[in-house]
PDB file of N, CA and C in Angstrom:
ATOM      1  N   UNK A   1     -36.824 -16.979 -22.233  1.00  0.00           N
ATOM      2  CA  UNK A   1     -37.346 -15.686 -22.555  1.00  0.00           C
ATOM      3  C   UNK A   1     -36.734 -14.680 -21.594  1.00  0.00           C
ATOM      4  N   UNK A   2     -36.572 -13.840 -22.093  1.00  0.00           N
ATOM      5  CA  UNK A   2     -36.050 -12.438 -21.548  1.00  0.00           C
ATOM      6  C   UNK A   2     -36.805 -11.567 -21.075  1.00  0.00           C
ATOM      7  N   UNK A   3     -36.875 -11.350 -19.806  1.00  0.00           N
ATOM      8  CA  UNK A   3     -37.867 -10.199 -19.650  1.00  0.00           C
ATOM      9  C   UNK A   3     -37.411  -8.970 -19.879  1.00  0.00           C
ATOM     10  N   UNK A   4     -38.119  -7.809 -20.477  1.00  0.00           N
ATOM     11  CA  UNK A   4     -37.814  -6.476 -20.412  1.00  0.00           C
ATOM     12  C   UNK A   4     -38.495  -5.280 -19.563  1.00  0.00           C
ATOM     13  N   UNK A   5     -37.914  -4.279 -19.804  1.00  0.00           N
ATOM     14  CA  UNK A   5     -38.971  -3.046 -19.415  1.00  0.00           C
ATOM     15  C   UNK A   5     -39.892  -2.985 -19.713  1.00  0.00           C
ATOM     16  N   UNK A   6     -41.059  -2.291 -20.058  1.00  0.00           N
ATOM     17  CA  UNK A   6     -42.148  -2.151 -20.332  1.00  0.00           C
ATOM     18  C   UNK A   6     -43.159  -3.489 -20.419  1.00  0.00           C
ATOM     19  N   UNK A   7     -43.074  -4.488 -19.813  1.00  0.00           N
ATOM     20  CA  UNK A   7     -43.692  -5.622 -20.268  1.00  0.00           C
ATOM     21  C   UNK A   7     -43.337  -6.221 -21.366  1.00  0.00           C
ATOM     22  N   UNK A   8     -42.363  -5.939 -21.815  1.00  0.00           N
ATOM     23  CA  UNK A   8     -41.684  -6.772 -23.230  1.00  0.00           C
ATOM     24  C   UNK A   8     -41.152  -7.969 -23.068  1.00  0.00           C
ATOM     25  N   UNK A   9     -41.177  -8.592 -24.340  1.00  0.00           N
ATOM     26  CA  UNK A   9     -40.175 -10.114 -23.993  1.00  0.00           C
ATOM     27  C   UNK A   9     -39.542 -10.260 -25.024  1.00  0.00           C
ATOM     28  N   UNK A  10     -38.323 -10.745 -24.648  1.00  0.00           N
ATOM     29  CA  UNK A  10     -37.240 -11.442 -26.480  1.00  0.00           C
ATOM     30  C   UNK A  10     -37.280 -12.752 -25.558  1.00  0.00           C
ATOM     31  N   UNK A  11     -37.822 -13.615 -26.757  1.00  0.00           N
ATOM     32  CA  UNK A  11     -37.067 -14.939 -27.082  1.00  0.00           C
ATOM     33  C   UNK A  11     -35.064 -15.029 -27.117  1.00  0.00           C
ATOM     34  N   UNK A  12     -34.469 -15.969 -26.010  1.00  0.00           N
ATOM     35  CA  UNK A  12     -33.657 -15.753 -26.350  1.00  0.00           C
ATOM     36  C   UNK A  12     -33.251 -17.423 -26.847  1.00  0.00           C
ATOM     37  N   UNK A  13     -34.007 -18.254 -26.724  1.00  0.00           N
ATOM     38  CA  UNK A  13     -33.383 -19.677 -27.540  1.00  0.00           C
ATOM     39  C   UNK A  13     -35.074 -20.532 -26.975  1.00  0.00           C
ATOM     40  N   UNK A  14     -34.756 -21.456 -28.160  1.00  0.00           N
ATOM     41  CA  UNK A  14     -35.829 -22.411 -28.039  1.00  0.00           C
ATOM     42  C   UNK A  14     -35.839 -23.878 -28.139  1.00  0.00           C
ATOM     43  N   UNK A  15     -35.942 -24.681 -27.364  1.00  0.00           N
ATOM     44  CA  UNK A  15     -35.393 -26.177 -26.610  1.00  0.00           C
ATOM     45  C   UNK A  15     -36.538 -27.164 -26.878  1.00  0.00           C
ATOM     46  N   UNK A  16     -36.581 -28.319 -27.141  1.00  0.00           N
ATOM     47  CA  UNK A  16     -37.183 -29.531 -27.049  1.00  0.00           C
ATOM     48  C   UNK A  16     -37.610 -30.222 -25.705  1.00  0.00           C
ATOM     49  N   UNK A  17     -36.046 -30.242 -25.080  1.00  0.00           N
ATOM     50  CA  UNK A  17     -36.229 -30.659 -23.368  1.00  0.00           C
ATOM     51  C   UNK A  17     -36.199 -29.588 -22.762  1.00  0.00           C
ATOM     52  N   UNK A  18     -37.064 -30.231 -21.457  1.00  0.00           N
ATOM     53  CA  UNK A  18     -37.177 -28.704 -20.231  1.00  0.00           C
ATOM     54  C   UNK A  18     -35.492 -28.944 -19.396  1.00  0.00           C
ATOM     55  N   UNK A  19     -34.717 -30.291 -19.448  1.00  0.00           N
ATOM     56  CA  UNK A  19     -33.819 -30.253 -18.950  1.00  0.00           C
ATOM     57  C   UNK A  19     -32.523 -29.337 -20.269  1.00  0.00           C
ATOM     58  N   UNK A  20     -32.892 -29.378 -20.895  1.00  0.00           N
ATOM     59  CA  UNK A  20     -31.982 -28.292 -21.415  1.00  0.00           C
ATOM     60  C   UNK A  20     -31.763 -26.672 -21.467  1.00  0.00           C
ATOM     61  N   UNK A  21     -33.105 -26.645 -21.521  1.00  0.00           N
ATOM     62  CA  UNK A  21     -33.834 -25.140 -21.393  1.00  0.00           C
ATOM     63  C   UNK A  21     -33.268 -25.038 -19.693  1.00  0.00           C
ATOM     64  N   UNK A  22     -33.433 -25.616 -18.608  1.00  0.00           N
ATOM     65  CA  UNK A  22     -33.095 -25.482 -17.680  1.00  0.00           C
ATOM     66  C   UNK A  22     -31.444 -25.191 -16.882  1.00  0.00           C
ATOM     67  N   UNK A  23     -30.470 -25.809 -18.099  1.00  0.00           N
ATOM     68  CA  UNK A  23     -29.405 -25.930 -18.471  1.00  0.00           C
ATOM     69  C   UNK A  23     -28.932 -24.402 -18.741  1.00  0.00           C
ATOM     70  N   UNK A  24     -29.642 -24.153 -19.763  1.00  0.00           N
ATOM     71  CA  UNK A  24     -29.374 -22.918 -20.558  1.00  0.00           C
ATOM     72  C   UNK A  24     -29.210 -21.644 -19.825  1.00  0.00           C
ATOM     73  N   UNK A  25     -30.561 -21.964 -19.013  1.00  0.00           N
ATOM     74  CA  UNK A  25     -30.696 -20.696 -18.225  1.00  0.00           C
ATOM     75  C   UNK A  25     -29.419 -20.269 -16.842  1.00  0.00           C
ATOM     76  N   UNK A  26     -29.679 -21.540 -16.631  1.00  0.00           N
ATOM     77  CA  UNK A  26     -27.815 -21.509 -15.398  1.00  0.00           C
ATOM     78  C   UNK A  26     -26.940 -20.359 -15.914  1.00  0.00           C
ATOM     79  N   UNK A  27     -26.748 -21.029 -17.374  1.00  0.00           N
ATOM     80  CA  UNK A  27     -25.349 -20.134 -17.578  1.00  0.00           C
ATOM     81  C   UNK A  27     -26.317 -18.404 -17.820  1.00  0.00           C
ATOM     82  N   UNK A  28     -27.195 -18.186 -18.383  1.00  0.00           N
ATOM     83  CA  UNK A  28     -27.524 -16.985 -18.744  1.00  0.00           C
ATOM     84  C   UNK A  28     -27.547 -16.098 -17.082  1.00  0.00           C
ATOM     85  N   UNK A  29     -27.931 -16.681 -16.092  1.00  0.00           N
ATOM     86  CA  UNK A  29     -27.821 -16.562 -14.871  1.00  0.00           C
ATOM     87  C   UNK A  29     -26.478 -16.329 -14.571  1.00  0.00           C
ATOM     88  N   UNK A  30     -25.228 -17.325 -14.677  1.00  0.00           N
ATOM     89  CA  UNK A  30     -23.898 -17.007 -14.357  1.00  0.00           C
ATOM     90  C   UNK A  30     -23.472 -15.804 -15.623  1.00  0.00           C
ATOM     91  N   UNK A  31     -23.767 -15.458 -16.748  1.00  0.00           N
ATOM     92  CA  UNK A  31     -23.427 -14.774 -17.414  1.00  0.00           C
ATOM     93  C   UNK A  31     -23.946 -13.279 -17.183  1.00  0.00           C
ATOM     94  N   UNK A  32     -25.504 -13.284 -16.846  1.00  0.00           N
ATOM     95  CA  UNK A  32     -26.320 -11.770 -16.225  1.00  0.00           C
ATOM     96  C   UNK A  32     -27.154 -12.093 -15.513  1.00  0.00           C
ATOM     97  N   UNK A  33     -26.413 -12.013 -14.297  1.00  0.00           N
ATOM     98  CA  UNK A  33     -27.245 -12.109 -12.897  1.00  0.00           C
ATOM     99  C   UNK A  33     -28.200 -11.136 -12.372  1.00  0.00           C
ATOM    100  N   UNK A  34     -28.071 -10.011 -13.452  1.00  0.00           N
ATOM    101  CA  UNK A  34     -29.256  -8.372 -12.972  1.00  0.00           C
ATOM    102  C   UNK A  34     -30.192  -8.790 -13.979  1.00  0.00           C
ATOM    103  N   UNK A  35     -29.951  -9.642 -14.892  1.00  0.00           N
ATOM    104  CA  UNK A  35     -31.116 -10.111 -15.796  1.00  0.00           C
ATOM    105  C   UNK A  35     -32.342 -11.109 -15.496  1.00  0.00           C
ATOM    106  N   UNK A  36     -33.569 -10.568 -15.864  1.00  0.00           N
ATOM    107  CA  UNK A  36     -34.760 -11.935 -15.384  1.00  0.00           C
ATOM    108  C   UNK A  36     -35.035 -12.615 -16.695  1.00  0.00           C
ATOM    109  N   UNK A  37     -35.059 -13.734 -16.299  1.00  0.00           N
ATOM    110  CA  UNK A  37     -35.058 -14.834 -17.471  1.00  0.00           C
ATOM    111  C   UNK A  37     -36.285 -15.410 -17.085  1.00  0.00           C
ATOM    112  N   UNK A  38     -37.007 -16.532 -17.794  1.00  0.00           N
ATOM    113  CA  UNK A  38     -38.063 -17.152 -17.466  1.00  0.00           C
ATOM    114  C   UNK A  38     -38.166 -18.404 -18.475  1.00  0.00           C
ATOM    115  N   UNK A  39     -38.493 -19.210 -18.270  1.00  0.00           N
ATOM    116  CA  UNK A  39     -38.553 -20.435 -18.969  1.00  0.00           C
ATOM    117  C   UNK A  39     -40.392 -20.513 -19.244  1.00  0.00           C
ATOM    118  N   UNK A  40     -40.836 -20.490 -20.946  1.00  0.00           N
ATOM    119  CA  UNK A  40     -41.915 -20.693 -21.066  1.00  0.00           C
ATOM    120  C   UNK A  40     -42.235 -22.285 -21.902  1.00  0.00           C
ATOM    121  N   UNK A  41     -43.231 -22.275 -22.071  1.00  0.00           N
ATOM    122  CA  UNK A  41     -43.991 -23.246 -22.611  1.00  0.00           C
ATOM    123  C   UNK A  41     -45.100 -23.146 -23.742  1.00  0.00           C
ATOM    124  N   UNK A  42     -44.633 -23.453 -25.312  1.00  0.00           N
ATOM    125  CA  UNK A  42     -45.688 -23.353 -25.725  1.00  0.00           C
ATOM    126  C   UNK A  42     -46.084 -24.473 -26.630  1.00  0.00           C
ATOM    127  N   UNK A  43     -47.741 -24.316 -26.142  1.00  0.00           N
ATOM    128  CA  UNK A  43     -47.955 -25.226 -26.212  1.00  0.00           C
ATOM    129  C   UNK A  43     -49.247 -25.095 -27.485  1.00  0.00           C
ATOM    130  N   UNK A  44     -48.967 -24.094 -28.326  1.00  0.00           N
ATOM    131  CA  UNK A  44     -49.482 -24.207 -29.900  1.00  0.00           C
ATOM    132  C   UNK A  44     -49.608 -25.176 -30.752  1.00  0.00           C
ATOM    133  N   UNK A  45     -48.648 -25.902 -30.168  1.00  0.00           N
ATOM    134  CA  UNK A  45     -48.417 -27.337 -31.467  1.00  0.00           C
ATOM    135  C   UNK A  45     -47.768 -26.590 -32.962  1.00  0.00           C
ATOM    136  N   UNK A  46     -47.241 -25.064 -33.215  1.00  0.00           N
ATOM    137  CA  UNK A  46     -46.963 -24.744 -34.318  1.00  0.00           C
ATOM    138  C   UNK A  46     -45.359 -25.233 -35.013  1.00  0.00           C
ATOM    139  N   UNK A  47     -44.740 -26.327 -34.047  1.00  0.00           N
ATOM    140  CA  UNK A  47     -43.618 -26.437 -34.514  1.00  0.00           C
ATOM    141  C   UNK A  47     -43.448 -28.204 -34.383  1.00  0.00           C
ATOM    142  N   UNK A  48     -44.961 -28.985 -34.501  1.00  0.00           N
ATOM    143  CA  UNK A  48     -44.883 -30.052 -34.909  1.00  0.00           C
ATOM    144  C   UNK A  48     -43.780 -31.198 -35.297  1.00  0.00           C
ATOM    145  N   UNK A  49     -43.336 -31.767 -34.757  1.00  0.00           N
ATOM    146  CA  UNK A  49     -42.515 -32.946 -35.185  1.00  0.00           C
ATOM    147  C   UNK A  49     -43.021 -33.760 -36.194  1.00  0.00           C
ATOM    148  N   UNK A  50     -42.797 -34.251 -37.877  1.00  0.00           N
ATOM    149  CA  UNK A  50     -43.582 -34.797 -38.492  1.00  0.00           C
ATOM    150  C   UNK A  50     -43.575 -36.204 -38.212  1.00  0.00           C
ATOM    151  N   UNK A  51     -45.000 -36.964 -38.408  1.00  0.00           N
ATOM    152  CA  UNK A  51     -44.840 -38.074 -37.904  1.00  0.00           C
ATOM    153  C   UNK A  51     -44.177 -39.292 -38.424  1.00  0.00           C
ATOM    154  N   UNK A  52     -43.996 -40.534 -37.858  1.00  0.00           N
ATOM    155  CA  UNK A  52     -43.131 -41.553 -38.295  1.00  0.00           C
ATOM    156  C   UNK A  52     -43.764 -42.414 -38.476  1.00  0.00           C
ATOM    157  N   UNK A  53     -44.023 -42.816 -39.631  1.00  0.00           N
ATOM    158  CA  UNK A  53     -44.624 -44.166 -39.567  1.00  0.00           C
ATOM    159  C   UNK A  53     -44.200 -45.143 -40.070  1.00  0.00           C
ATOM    160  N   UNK A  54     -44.135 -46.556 -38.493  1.00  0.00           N
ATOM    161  CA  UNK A  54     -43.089 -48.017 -38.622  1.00  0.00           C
ATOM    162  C   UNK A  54     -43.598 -48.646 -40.208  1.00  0.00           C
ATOM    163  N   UNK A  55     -42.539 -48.921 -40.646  1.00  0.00           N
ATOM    164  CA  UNK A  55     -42.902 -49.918 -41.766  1.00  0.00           C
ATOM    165  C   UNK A  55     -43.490 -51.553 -40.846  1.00  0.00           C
ATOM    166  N   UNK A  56     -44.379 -52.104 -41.720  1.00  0.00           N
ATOM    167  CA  UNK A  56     -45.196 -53.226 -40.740  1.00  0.00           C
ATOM    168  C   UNK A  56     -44.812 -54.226 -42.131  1.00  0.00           C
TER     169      UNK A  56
END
């Protein structure tokens, strides 16, 4: 997430692993270093993985 002026935020990508998201942000860092970035967490459950179920 992107922080802005006024208390605003853009989404700027959205990750599965925190080691990727963590990844990501490096380069957004080597790319805009006057920029604040932040790594969130949500934890809505609105983007569900559907479940698997083993054949027995």
């Amino acid at each position: 997430m992107r922080q802005l002026p006024n208390m605003q935020r853009l989404v700027v990508a959205r990750f599965h692993r925190r080691g990727d998201a963590e990844g990501y942000m490096q380069i957004l860092r080597r790319l805009l270093p006057v920029a604040k970035h932040a790594i969130v967490f949500d934890t809505t459950g609105a983007e569900k993985l559907p479940e698997v179920r083993s054949a027995q």
